[in-house]
N, C-alpha and C. Protein backbone atom coordinates (compact mmCIF):
# COMPACT_ATOMS: atom_id res chain seq x y z
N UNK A 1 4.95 17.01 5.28
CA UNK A 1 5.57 17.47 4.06
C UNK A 1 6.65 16.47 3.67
N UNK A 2 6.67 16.16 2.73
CA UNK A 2 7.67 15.03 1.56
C UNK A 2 8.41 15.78 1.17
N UNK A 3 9.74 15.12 0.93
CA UNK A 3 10.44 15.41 0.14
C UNK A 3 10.91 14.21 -1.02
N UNK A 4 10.88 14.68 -2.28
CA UNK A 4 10.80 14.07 -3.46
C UNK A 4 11.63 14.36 -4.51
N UNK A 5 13.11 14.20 -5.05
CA UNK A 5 13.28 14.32 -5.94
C UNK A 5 13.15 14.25 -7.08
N UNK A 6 12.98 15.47 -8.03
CA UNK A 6 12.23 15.34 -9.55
C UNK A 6 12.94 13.83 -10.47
N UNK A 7 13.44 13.16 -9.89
CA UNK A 7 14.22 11.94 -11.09
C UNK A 7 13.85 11.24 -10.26
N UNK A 8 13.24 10.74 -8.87
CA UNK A 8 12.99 9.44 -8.06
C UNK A 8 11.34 9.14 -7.91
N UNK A 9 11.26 8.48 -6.71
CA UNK A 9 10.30 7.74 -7.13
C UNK A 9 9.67 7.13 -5.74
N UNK A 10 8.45 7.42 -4.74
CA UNK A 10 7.88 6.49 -4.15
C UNK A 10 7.18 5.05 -3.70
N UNK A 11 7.56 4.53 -3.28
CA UNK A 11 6.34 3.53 -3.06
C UNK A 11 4.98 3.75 -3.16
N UNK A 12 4.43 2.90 -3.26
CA UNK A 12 3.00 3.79 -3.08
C UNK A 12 2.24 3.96 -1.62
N UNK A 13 3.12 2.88 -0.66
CA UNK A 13 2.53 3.51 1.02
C UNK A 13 3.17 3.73 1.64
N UNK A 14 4.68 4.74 1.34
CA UNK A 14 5.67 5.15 1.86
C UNK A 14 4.93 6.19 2.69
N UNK A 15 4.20 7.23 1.92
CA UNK A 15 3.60 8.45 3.05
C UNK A 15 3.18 8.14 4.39
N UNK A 16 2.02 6.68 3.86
CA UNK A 16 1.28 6.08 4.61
C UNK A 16 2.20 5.83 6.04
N UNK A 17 2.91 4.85 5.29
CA UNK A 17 3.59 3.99 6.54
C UNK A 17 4.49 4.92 7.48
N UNK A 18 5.68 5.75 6.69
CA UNK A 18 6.26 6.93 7.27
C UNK A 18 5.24 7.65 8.34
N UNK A 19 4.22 8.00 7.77
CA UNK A 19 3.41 9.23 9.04
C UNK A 19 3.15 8.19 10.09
N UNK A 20 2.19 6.95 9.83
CA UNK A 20 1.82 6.07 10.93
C UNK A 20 3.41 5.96 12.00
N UNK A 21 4.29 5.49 11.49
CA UNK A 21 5.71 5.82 12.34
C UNK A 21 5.96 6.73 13.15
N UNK A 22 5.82 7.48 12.95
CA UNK A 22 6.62 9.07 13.00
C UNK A 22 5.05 9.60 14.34
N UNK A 23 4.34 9.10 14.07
CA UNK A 23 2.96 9.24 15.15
C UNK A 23 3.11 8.16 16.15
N UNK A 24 3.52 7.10 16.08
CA UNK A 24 3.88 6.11 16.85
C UNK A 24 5.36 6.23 17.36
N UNK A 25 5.74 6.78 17.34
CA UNK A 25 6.98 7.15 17.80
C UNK A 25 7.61 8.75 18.53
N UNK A 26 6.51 9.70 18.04
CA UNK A 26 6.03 10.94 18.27
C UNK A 26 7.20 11.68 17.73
N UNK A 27 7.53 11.58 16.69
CA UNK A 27 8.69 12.29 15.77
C UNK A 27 8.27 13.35 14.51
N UNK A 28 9.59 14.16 14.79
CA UNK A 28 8.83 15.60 14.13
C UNK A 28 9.46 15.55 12.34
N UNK A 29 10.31 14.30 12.81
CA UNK A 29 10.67 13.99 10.81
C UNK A 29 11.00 12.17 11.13
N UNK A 30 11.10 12.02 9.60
CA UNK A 30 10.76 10.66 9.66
C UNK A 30 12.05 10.08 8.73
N UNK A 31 13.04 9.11 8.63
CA UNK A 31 13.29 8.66 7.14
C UNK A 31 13.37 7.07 6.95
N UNK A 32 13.77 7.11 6.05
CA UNK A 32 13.56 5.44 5.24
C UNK A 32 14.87 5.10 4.78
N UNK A 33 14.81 3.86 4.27
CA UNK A 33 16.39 3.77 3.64
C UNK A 33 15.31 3.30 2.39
N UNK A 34 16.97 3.90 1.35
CA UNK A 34 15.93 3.55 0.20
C UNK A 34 16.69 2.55 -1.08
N UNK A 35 16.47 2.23 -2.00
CA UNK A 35 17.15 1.56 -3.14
C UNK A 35 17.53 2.80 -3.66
N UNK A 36 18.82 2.08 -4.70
CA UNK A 36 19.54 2.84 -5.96
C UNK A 36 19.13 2.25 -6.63
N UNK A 37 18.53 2.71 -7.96
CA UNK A 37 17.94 2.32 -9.54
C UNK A 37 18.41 3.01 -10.32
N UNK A 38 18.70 2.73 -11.01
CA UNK A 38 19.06 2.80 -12.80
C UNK A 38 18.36 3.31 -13.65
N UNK A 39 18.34 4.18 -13.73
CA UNK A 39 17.28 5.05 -15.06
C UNK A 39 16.53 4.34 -15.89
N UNK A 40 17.31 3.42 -16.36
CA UNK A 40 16.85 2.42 -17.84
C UNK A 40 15.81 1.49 -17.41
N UNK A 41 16.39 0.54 -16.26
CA UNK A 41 15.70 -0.14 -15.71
C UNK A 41 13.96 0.21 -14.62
N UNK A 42 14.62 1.25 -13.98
CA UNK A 42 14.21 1.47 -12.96
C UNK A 42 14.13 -0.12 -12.01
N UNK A 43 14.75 -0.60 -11.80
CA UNK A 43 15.02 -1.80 -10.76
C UNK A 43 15.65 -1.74 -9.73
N UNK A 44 15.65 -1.67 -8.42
CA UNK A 44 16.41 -1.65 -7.81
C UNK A 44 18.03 -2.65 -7.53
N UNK A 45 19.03 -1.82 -7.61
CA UNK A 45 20.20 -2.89 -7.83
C UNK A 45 20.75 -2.58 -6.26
N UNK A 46 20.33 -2.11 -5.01
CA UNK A 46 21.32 -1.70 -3.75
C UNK A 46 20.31 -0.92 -3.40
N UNK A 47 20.61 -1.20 -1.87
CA UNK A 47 19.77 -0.45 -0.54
C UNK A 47 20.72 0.19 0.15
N UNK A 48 20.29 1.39 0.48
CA UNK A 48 21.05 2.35 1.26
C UNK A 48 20.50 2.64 2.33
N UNK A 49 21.22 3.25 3.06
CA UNK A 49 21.33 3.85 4.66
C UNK A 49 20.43 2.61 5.60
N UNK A 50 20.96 2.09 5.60
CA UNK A 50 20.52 0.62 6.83
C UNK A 50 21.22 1.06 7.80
N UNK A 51 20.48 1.35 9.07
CA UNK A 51 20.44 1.86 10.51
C UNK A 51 19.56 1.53 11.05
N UNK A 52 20.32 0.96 12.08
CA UNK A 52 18.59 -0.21 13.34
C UNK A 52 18.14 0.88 14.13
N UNK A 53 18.85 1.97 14.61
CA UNK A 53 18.69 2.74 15.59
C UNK A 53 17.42 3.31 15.12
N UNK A 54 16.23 3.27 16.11
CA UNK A 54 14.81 4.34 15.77
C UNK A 54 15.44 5.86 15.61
N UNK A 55 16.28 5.83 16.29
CA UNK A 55 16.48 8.12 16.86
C UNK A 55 17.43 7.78 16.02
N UNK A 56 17.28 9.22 14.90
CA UNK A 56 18.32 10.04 14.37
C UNK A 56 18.61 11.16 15.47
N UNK A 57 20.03 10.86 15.49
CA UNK A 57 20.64 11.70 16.16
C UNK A 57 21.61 13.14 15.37
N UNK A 58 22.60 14.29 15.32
CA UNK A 58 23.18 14.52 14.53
C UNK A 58 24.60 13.93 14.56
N UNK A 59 24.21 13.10 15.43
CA UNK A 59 25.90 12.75 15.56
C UNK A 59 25.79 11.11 14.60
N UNK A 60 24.48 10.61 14.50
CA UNK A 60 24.57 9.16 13.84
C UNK A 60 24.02 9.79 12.29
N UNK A 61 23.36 10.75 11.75
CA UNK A 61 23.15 11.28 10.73
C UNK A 61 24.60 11.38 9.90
N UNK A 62 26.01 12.04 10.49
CA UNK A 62 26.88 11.72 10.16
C UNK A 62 27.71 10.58 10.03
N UNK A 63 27.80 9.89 11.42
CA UNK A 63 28.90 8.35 11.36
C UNK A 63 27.83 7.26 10.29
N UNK A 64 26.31 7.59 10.09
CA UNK A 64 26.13 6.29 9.16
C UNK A 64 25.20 7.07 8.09
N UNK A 65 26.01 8.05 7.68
CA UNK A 65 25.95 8.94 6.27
C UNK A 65 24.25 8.52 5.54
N UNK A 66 23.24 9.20 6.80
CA UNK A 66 21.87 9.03 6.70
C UNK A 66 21.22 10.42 5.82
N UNK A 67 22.47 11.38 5.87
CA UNK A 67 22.26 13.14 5.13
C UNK A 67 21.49 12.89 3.53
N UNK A 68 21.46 11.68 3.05
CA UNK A 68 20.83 11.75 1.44
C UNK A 68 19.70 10.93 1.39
N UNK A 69 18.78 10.58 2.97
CA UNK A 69 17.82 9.81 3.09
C UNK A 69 16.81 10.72 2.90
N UNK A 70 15.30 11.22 1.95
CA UNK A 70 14.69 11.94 1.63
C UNK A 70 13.58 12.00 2.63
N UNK A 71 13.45 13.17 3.73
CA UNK A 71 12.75 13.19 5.14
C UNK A 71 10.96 13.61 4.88
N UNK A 72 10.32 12.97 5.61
CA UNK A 72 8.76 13.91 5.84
C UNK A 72 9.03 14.30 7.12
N UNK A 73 8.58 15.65 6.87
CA UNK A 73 8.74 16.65 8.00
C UNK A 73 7.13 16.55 8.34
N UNK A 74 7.28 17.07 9.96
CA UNK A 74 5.93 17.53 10.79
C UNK A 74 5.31 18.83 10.15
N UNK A 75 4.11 19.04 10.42
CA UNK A 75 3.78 20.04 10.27
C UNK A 75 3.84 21.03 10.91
N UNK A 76 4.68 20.68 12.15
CA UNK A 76 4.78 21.46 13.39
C UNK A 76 6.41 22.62 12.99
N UNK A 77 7.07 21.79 12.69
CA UNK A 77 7.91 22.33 11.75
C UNK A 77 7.87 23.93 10.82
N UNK A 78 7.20 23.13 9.95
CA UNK A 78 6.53 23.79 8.94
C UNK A 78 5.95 25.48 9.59
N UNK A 79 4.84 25.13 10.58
CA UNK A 79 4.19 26.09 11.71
C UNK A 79 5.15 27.22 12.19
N UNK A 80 6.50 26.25 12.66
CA UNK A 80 7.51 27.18 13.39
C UNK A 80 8.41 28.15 12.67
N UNK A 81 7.95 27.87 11.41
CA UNK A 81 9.12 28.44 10.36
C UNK A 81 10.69 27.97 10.24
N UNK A 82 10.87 26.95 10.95
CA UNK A 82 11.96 26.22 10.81
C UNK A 82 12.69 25.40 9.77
N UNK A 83 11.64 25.05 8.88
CA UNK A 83 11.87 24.48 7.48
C UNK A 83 11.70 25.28 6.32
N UNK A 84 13.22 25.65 6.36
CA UNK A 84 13.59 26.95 4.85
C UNK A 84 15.31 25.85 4.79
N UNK A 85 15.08 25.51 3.58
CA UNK A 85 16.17 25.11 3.02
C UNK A 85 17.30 26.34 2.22
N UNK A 86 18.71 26.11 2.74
CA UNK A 86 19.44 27.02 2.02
C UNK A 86 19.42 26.84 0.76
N UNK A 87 19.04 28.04 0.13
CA UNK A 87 18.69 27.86 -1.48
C UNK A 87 20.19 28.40 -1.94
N UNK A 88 21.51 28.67 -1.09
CA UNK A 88 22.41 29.12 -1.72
C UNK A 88 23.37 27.91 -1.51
N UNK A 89 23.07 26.69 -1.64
CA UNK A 89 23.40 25.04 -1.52
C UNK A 89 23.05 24.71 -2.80
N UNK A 90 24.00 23.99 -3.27
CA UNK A 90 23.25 23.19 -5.11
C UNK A 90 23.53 22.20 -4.13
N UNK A 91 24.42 21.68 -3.65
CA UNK A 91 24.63 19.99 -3.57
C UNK A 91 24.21 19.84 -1.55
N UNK A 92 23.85 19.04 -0.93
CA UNK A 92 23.74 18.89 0.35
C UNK A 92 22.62 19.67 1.26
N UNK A 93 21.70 20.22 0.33
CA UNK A 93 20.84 21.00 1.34
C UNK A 93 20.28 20.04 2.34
N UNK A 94 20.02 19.18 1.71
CA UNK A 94 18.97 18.23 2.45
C UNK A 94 19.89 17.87 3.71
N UNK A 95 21.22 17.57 3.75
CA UNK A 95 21.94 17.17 5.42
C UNK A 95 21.82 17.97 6.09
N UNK A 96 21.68 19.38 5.65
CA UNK A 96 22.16 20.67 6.23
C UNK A 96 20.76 20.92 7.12
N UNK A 97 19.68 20.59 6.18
CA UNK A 97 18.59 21.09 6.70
C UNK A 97 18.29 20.01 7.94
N UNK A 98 18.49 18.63 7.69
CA UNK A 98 18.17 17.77 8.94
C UNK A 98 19.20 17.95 9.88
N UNK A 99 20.54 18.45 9.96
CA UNK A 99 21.38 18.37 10.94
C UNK A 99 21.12 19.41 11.40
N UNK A 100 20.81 20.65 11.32
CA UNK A 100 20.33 21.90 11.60
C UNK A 100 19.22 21.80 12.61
N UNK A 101 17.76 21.06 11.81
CA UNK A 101 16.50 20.79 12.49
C UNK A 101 16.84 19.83 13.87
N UNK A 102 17.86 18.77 13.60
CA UNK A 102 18.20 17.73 14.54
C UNK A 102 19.09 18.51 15.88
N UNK A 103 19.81 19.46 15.25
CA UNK A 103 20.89 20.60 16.68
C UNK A 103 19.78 21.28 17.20
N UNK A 104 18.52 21.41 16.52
CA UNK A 104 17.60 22.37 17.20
C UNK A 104 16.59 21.79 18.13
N UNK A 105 16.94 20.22 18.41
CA UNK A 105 15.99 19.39 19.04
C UNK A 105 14.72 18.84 18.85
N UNK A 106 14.61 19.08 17.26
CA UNK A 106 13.52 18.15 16.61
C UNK A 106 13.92 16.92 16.66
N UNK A 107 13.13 16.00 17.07
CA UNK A 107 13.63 14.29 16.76
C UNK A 107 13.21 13.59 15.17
N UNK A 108 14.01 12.82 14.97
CA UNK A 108 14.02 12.01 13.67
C UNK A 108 14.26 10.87 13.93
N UNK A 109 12.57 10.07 13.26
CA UNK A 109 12.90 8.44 13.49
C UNK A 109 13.03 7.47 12.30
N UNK A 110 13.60 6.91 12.26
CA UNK A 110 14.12 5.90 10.91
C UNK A 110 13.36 4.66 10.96
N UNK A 111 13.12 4.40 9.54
CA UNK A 111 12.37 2.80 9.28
C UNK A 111 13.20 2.04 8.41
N UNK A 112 13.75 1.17 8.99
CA UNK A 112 14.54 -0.01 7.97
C UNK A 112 14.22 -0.27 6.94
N UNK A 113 12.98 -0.38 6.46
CA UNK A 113 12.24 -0.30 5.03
C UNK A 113 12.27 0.24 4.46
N UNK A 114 12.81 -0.33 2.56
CA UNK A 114 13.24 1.31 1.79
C UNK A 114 11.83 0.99 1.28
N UNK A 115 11.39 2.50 1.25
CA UNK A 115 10.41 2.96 0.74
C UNK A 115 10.31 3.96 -0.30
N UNK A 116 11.56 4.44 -0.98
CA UNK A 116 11.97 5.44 -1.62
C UNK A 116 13.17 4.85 -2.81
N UNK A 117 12.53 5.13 -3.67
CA UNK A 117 13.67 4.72 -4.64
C UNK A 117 14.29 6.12 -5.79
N UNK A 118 15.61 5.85 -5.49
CA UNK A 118 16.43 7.25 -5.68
C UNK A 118 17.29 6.41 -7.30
N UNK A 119 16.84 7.33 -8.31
CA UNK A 119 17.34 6.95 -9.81
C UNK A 119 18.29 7.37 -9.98
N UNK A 120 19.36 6.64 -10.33
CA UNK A 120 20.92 7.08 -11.08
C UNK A 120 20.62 7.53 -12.32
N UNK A 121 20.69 8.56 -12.42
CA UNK A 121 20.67 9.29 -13.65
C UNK A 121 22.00 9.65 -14.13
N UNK A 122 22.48 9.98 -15.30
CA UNK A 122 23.56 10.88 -16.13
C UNK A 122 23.15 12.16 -15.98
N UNK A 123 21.93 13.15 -15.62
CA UNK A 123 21.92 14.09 -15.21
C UNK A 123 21.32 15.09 -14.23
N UNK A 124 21.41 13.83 -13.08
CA UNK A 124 21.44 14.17 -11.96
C UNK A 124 22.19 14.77 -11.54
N UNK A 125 22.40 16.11 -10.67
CA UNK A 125 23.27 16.90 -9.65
C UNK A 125 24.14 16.10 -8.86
N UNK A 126 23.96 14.39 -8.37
CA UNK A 126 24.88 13.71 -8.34
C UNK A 126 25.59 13.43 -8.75
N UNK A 127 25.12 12.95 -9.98
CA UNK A 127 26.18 12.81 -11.55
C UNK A 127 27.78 13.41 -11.46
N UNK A 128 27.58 14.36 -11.38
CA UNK A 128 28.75 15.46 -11.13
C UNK A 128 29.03 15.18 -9.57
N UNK A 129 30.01 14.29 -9.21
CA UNK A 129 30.64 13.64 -7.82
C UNK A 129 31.76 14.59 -7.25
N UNK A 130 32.31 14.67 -8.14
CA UNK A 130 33.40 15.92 -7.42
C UNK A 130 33.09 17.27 -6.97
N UNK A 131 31.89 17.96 -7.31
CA UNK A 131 31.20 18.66 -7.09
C UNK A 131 30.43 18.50 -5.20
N UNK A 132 29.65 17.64 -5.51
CA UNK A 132 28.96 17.33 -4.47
C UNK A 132 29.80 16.60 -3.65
N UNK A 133 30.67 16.33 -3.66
CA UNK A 133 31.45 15.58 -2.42
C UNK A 133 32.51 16.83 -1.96
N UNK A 134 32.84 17.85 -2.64
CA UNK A 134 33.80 19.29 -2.44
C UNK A 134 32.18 20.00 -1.74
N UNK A 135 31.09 20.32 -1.71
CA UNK A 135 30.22 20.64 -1.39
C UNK A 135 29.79 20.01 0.40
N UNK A 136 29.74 18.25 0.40
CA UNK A 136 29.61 17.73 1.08
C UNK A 136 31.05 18.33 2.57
N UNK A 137 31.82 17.99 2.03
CA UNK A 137 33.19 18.35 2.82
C UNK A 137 32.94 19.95 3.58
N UNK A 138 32.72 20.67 2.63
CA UNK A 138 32.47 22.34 3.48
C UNK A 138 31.17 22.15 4.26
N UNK A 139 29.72 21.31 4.13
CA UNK A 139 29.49 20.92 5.27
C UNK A 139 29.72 20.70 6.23
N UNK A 140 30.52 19.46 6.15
CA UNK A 140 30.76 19.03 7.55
C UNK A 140 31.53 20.15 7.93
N UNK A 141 32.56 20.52 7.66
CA UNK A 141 33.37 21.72 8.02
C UNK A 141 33.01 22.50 8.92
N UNK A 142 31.85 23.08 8.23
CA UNK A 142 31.03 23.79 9.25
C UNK A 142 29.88 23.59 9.97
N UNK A 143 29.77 22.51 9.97
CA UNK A 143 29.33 21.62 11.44
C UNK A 143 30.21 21.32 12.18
N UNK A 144 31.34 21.37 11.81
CA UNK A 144 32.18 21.25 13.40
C UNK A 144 32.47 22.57 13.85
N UNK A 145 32.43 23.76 12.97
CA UNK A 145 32.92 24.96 13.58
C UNK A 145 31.63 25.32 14.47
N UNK A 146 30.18 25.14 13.57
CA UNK A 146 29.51 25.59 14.52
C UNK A 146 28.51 24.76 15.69
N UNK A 147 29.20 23.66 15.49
CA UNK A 147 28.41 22.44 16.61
C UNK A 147 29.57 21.55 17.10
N UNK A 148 31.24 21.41 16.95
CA UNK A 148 31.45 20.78 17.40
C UNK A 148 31.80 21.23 18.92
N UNK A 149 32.11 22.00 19.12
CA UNK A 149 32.79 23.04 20.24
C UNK A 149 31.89 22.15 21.52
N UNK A 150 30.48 22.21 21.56
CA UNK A 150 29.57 21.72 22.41
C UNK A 150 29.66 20.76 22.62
N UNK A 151 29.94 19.46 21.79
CA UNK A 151 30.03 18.16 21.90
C UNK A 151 31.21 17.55 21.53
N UNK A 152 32.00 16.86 22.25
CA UNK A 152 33.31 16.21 22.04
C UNK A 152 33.34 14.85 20.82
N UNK A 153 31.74 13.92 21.22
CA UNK A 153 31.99 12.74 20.43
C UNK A 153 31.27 13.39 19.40
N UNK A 154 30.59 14.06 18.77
CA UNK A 154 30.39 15.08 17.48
C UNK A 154 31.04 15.62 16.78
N UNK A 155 32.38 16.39 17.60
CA UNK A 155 33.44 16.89 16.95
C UNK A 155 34.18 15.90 16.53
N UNK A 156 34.76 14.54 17.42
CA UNK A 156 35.50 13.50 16.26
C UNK A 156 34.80 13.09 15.69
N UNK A 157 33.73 12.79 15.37
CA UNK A 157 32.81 11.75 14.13
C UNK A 157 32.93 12.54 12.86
N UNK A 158 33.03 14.29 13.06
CA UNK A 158 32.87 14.81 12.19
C UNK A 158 34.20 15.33 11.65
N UNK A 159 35.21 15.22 12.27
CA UNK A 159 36.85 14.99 12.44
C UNK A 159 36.88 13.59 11.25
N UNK A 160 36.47 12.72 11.70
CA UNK A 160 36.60 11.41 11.10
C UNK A 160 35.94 11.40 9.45
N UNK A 161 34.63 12.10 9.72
CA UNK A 161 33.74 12.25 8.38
C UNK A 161 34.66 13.30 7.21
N UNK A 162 35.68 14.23 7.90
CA UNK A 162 36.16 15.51 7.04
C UNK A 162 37.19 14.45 6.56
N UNK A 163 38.30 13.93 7.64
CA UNK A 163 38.68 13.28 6.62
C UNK A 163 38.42 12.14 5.59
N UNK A 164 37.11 11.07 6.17
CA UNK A 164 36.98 10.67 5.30
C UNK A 164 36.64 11.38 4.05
N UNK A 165 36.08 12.04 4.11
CA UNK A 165 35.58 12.83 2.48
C UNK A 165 36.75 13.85 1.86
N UNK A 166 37.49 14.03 2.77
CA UNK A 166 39.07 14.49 2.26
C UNK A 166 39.16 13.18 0.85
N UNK A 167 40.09 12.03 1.51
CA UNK A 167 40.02 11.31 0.75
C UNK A 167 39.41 10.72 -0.38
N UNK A 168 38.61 10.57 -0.01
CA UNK A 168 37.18 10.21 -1.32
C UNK A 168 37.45 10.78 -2.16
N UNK A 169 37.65 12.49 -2.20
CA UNK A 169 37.60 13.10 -2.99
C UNK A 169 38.72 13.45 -3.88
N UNK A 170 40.03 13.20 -2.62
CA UNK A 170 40.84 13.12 -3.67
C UNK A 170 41.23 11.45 -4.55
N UNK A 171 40.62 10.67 -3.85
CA UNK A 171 40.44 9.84 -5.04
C UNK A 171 40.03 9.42 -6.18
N UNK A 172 38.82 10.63 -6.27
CA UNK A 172 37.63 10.45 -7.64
C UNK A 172 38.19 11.38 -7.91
N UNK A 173 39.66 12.28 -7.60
CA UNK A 173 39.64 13.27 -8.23
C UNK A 173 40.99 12.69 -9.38
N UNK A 174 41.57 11.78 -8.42
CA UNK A 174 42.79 10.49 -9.48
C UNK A 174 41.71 9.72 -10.60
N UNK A 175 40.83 9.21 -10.29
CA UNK A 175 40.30 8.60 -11.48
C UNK A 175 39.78 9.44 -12.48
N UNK A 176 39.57 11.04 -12.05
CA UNK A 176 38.99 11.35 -13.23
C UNK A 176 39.99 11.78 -14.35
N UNK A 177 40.97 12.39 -13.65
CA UNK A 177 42.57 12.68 -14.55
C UNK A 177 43.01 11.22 -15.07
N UNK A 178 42.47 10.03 -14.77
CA UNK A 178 43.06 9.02 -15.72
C UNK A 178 41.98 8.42 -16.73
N UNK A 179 40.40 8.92 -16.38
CA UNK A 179 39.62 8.81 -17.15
C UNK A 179 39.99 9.94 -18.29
N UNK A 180 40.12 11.16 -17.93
CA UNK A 180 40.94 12.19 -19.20
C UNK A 180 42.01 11.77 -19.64
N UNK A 181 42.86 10.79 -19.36
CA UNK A 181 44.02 10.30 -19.83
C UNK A 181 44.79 11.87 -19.60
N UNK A 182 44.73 12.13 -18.39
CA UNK A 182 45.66 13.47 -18.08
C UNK A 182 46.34 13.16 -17.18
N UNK A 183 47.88 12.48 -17.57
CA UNK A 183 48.34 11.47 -16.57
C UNK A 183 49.77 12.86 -16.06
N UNK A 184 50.15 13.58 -16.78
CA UNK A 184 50.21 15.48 -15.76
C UNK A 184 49.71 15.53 -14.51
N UNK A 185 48.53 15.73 -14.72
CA UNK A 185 47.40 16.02 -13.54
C UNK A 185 47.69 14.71 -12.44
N UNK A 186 47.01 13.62 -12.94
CA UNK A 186 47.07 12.59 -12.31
C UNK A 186 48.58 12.70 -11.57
N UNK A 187 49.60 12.48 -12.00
CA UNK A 187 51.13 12.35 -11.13
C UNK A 187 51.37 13.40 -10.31
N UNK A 188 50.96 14.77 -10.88
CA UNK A 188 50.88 16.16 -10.17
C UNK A 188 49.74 15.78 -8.39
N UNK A 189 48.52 15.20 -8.92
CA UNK A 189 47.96 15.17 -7.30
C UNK A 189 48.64 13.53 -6.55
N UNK A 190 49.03 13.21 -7.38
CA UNK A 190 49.76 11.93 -6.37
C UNK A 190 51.31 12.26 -5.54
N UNK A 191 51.71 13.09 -6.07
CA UNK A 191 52.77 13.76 -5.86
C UNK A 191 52.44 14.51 -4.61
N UNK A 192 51.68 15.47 -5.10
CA UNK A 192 51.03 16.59 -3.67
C UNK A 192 50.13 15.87 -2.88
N UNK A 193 49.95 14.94 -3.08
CA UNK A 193 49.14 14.03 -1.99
C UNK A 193 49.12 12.48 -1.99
N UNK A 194 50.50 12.14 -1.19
CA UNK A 194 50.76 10.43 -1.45
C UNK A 194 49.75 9.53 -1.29
């Protein structure tokens, strides 16, 4: 089973090559790194999630932010009833569902080859960044409440990941008050947060 976002776009022997992998490696999900393209163009301008490591782990899914790589799942999966995505998620299902499948001891193997090309759209659910990165953050959140306890180097990566996305967010949250020319706002969160 693929996963495909309605605005992106395959290779044409991504399935191919992905399953041959994922059988040669005996893995119950698979991912790729893929390009960012441009709506207009559709060209690729940047490659994402480059990771040498074959095993996704949940602890390297987080430190090399692999959660927006689009997975083929086993069918074995599928069989077990294990693959139900939270439909009460707009932004991040897809990390949730591989870090979930990955705590449950399914393995996930990665191919350096982007095979998947993911379109920047204006109205994409990405589009809207402050959204999905305030979304992203209560993730991790609760991946450390309910997985870090067990694992020590899991709990700081994901220590490290909260705050990084702390930040992030309050930084796109300064550019957007100066993109509104709402320089109130803007001095108000620089103030409450040096």
């Amino acid at each position: 089973l693929a996963v495909l976002d309605a605005d992106d776009f395959m290779i044409k022997d991504r399935a191919a090559t992905l399953i041959n992998q994922a059988k040669e490696q005996g893995s119950d999900m698979i991912i790729d790194a893929y390009y960012l393209c441009r709506e207009e163009t559709l060209k690729p301008y940047a490659v994402r999630s480059q990771f040498s490591s074959e095993a996704v782990t949940p602890l390297n899914l987080i430190k090399h932010n692999l959660g927006s790589s689009k997975p083929l799942f086993s069918r074995r999966i599928l069989e077990c009833g294990d693959l139900v995505y939270d439909t009460g998620l707009r932004y991040g299902e897809d990390i949730e569902l591989m870090f979930r499948l990955l705590s449950s001891g399914y393995t996930c193997a990665f191919v350096e080859e982007p095979k998947y090309l993911k379109v920047t759209t204006s109205t994409s659910l990405t589009a809207g960044r402050l959204p999905m990165m305030s979304a992203v953050l209560a993730l991790y959140t609760s991946f450390l409440t309910d997985y870090g306890s067990n694992n020590e180097v899991l709990s700081r990566q994901l220590s490290r990941a909260i705050v990084f996305q702390n930040d992030s967010l309050a930084f796109h949250e300064l550019l957007d008050h100066l993109r509104e020319k709402n320089l109130r706002r803007f001095f108000r969160s620089v103030i409450s947060r040096p």
